[in-house]
Protein backbone atom coordinates (compact mmCIF):
# COMPACT_ATOMS: atom_id res chain seq x y z
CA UNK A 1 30.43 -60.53 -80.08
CA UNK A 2 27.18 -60.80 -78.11
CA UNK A 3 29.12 -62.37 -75.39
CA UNK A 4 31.69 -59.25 -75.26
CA UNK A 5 28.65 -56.72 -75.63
CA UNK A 6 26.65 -58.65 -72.46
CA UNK A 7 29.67 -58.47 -70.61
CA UNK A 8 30.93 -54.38 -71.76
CA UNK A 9 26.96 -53.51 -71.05
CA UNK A 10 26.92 -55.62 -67.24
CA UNK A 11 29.93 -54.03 -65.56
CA UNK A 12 29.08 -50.54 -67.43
CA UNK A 13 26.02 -50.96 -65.71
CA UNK A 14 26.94 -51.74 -62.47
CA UNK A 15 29.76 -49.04 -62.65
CA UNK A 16 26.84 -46.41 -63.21
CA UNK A 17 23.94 -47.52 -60.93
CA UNK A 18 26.42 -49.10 -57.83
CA UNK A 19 30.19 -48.37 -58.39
CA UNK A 20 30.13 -47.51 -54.52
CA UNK A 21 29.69 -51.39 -54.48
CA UNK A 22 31.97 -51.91 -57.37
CA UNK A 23 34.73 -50.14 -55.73
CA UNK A 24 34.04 -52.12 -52.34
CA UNK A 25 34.70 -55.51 -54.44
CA UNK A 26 37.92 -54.22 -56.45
CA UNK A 27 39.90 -51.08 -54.65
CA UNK A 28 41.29 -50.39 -51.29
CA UNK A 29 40.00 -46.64 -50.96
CA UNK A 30 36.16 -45.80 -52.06
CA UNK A 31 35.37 -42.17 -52.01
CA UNK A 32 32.39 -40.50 -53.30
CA UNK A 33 34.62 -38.92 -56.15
CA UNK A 34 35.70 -41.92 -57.18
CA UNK A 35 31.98 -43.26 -57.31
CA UNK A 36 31.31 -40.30 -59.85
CA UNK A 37 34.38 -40.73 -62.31
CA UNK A 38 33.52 -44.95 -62.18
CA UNK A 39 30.26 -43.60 -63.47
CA UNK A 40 31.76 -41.88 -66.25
CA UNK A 41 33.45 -45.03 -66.95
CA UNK A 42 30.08 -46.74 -66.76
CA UNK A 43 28.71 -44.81 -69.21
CA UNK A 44 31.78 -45.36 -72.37
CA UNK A 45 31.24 -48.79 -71.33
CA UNK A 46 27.24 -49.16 -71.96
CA UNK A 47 28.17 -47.17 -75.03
CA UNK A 48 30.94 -50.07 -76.11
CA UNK A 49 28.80 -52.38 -75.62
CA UNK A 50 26.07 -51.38 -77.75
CA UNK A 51 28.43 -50.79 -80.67
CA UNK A 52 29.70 -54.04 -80.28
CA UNK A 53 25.75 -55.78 -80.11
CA UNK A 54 25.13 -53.65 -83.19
CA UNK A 55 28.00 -55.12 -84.95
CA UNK A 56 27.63 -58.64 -84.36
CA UNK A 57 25.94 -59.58 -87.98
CA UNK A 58 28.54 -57.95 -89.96
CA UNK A 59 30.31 -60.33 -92.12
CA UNK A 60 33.64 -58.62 -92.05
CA UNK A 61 33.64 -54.93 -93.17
CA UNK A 62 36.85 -52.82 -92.33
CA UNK A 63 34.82 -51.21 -89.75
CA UNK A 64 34.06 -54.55 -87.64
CA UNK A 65 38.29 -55.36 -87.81
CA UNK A 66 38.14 -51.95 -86.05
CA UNK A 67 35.72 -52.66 -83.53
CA UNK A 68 37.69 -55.78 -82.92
CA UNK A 69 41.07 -54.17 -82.79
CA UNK A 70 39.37 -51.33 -80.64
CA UNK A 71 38.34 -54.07 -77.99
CA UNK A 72 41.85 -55.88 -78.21
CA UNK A 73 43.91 -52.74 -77.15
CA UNK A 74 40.75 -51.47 -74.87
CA UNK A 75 41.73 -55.26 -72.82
CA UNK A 76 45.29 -55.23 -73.43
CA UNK A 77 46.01 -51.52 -71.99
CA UNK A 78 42.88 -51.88 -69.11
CA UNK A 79 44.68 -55.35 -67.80
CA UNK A 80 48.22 -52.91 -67.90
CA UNK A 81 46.36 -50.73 -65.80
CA UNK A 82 45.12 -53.31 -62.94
CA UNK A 83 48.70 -54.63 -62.96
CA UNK A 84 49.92 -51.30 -62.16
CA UNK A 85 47.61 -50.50 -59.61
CA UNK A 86 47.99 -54.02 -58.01
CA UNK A 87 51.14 -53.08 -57.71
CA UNK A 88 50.90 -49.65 -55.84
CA UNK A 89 48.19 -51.40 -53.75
CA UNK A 90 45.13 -50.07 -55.07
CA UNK A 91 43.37 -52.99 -56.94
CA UNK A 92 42.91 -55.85 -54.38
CA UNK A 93 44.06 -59.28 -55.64
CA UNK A 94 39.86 -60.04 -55.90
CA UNK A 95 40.25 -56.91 -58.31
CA UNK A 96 43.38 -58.51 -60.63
CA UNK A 97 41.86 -61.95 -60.53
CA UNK A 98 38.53 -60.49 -61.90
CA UNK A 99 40.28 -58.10 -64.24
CA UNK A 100 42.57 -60.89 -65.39
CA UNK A 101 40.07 -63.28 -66.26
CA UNK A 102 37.48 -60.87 -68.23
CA UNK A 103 40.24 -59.21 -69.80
CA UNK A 104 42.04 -61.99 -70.55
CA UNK A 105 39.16 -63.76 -72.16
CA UNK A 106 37.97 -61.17 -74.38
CA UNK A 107 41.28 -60.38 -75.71
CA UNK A 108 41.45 -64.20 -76.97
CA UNK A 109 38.07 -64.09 -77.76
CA UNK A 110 38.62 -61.01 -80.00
CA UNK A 111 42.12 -62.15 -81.35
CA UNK A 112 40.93 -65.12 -82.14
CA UNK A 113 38.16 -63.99 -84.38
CA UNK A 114 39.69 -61.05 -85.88
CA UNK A 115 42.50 -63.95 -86.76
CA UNK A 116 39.75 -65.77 -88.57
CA UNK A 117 37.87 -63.13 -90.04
CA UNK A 118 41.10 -61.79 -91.28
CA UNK A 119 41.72 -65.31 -93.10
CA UNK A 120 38.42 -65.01 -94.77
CA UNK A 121 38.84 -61.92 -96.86
């Protein structure tokens, strides 16, 4: 969990104070409007990542499977979305490698404990 929340609270943060640098590293076009709406992003991301911080000592409550099931689909639909925008030619391969691995990652990480915490109770 604090892994997941470090990670949700880095990239929401560079999304807000530098997506024009984000963008450089991931997409093929940067525009200013694009800077602004990766901003928006940045912000439900910070947010995500707090809830998930502030969640991290509970010992199983309906509303941490939630938060974990939240984050599961959150990866499973994002890493959809790079693989569709690879393919148009949008996301640069640097952007699906990056978005593979985080993504990828987390949604083990989160299966696998939702798996075990489901075991538990």
């Amino acid at each position: 969990m604090i892994i997941a929340s470090i990670l949700a609270t880095f990239f929401g943060a560079h999304m807000l104070i530098g997506p024009g640098k984000m963008l450089e590293n991931v997409v093929s076009t940067n525009t200013i409007e694009m800077q602004h709406v990766l901003q928006w992003g940045g912000c439900g991301l910070i947010a995500i990542g707090i809830i998930i911080f502030l969640a991290r000592n509970d010992q199983g409550s309906q509303a941490l499977k939630a938060i974990m099931i939240g984050n599961i689909l959150l990866h499973v639909l994002a890493f959809g979305v790079d693989l569709y925008q690879f393919n148009i030619d949008f996301i640069k391969s640097s952007g699906l490698i990056m978005g593979a691995v985080v993504h990828g990652l987390l949604i083990f990480g989160f299966s696998f404990y939702l798996a075990k915490l489901t075991k538990t109770s």
